[in-house]
Structures are given as structure tokens and as C-alpha cells.
Protein backbone atom coordinates (compact mmCIF):
# COMPACT_ATOMS: atom_id res chain seq x y z
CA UNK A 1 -88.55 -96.83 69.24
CA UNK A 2 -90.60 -96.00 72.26
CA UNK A 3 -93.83 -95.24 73.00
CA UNK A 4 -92.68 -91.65 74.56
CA UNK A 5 -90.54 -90.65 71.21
CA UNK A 6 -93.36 -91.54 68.53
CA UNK A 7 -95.83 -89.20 70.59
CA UNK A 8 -93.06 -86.50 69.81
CA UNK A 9 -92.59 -87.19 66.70
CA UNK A 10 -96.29 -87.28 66.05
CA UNK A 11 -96.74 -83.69 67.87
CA UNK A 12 -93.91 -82.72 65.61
CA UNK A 13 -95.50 -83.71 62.68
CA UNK A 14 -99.01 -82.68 63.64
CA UNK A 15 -97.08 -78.97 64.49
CA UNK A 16 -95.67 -78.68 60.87
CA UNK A 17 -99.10 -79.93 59.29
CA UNK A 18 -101.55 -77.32 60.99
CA UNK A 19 -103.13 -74.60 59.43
CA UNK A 20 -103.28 -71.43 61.42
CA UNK A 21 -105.69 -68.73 61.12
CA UNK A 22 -104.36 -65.14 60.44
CA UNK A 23 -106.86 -64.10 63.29
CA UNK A 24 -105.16 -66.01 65.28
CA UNK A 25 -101.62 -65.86 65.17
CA UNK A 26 -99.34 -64.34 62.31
CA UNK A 27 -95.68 -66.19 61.79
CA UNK A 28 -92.74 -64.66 63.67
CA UNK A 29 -90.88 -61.83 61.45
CA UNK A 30 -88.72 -63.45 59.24
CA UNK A 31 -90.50 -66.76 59.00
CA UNK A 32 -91.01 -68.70 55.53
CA UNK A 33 -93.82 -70.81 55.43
CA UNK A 34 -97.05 -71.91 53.60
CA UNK A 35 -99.79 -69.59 52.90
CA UNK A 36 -103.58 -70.07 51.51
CA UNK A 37 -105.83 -67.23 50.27
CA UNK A 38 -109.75 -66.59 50.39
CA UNK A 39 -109.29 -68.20 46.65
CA UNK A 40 -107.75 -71.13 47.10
CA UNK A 41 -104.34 -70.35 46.45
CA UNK A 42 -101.37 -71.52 47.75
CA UNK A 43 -98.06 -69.95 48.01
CA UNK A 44 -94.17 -70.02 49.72
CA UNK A 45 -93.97 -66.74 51.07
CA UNK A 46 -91.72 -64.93 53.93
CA UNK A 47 -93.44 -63.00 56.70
CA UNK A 48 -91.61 -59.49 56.83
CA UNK A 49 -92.75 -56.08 58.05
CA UNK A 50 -96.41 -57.50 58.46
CA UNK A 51 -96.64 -58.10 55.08
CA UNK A 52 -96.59 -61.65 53.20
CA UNK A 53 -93.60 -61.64 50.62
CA UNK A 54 -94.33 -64.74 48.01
CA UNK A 55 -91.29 -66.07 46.65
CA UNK A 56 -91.81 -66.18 42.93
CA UNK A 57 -92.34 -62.07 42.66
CA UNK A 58 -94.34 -59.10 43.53
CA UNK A 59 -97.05 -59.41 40.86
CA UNK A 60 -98.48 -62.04 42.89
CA UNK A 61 -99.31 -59.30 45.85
CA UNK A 62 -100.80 -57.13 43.05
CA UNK A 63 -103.85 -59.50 41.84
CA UNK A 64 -105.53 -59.12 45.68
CA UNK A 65 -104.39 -62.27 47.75
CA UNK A 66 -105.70 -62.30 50.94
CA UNK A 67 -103.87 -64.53 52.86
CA UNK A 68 -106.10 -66.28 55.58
CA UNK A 69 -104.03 -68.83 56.87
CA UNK A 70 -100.49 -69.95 56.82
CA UNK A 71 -98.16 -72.88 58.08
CA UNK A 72 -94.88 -73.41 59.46
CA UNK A 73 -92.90 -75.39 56.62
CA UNK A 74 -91.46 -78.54 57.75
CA UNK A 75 -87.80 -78.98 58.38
CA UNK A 76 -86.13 -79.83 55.40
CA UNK A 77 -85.23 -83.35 54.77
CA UNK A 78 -82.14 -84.98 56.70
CA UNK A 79 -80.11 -86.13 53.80
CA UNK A 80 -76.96 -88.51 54.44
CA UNK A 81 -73.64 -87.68 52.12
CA UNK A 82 -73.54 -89.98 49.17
């Protein structure tokens, strides 16, 4: 593998690893990804309307999570047929 192709894979990596603040940038509508509270709490949620949808249910927005950074989720895995 060359030198050029392990840099991009690297910056690929180093992409889908990143935390980014709220205050920063918010995920394009639509977007699944990782998300992290004031708390300490992390989540899978979908970025929809401006507002963070978890996955496992809405009485997860009801106990006060305030998302303050997210991250893009990594591609999922490149399986080969068995």
C-alpha cells in the first residue's frame, strides 16, 4: 500500500473519530451519528428538524439531555458473502 493511500485512510479514520462541538457545526438534516451530553451520556441519534432524535425512544429527550457534541458514525463494515 502506498504512502499516499494510508494518509487517506488515516484522514478517513481521523474524520469518523472526531468529536464536534454543537457550537460549531450541527450534522446535516437527516444524519445519524454519535452524540454526548453535558452528563456523560452517549447516544445513536438522527439529526432532524434541529432536533436530536435518539434511537431507542422519546423518553430519553424528556430527562434533559443536552447534547454538546456529536460524531459522524463510521461506515459500516465491508462484509464479503459467506
Amino acid at each position: 500500500m502506498s504512502t499516499e493511500k494510508c494518509k487517506c485512510n488515516l484522514c478517513d479514520m481521523i474524520k469518523h473519530t472526531t468529536w464536534i462541538d454543537v457550537n460549531s457545526r450541527l450534522p446535516n438534516e437527516g444524519e445519524d451519528c454519535l452524540i454526548y451530553s453535558q452528563d456523560g451520556l452517549y447516544a445513536l441519534a438522527t439529526y432532524l428538524n434541529k432536533k436530536w432524535l435518539p434511537f431507542f425512544g422519546p423518553e430519553f429527550i424528556k430527562i434533559n439531555f443536552r447534547v454538546v457534541a456529536w460524531m459522524i458514525l463510521p461506515p459500516p463494515p465491508n462484509m464479503m458473502d459467506g
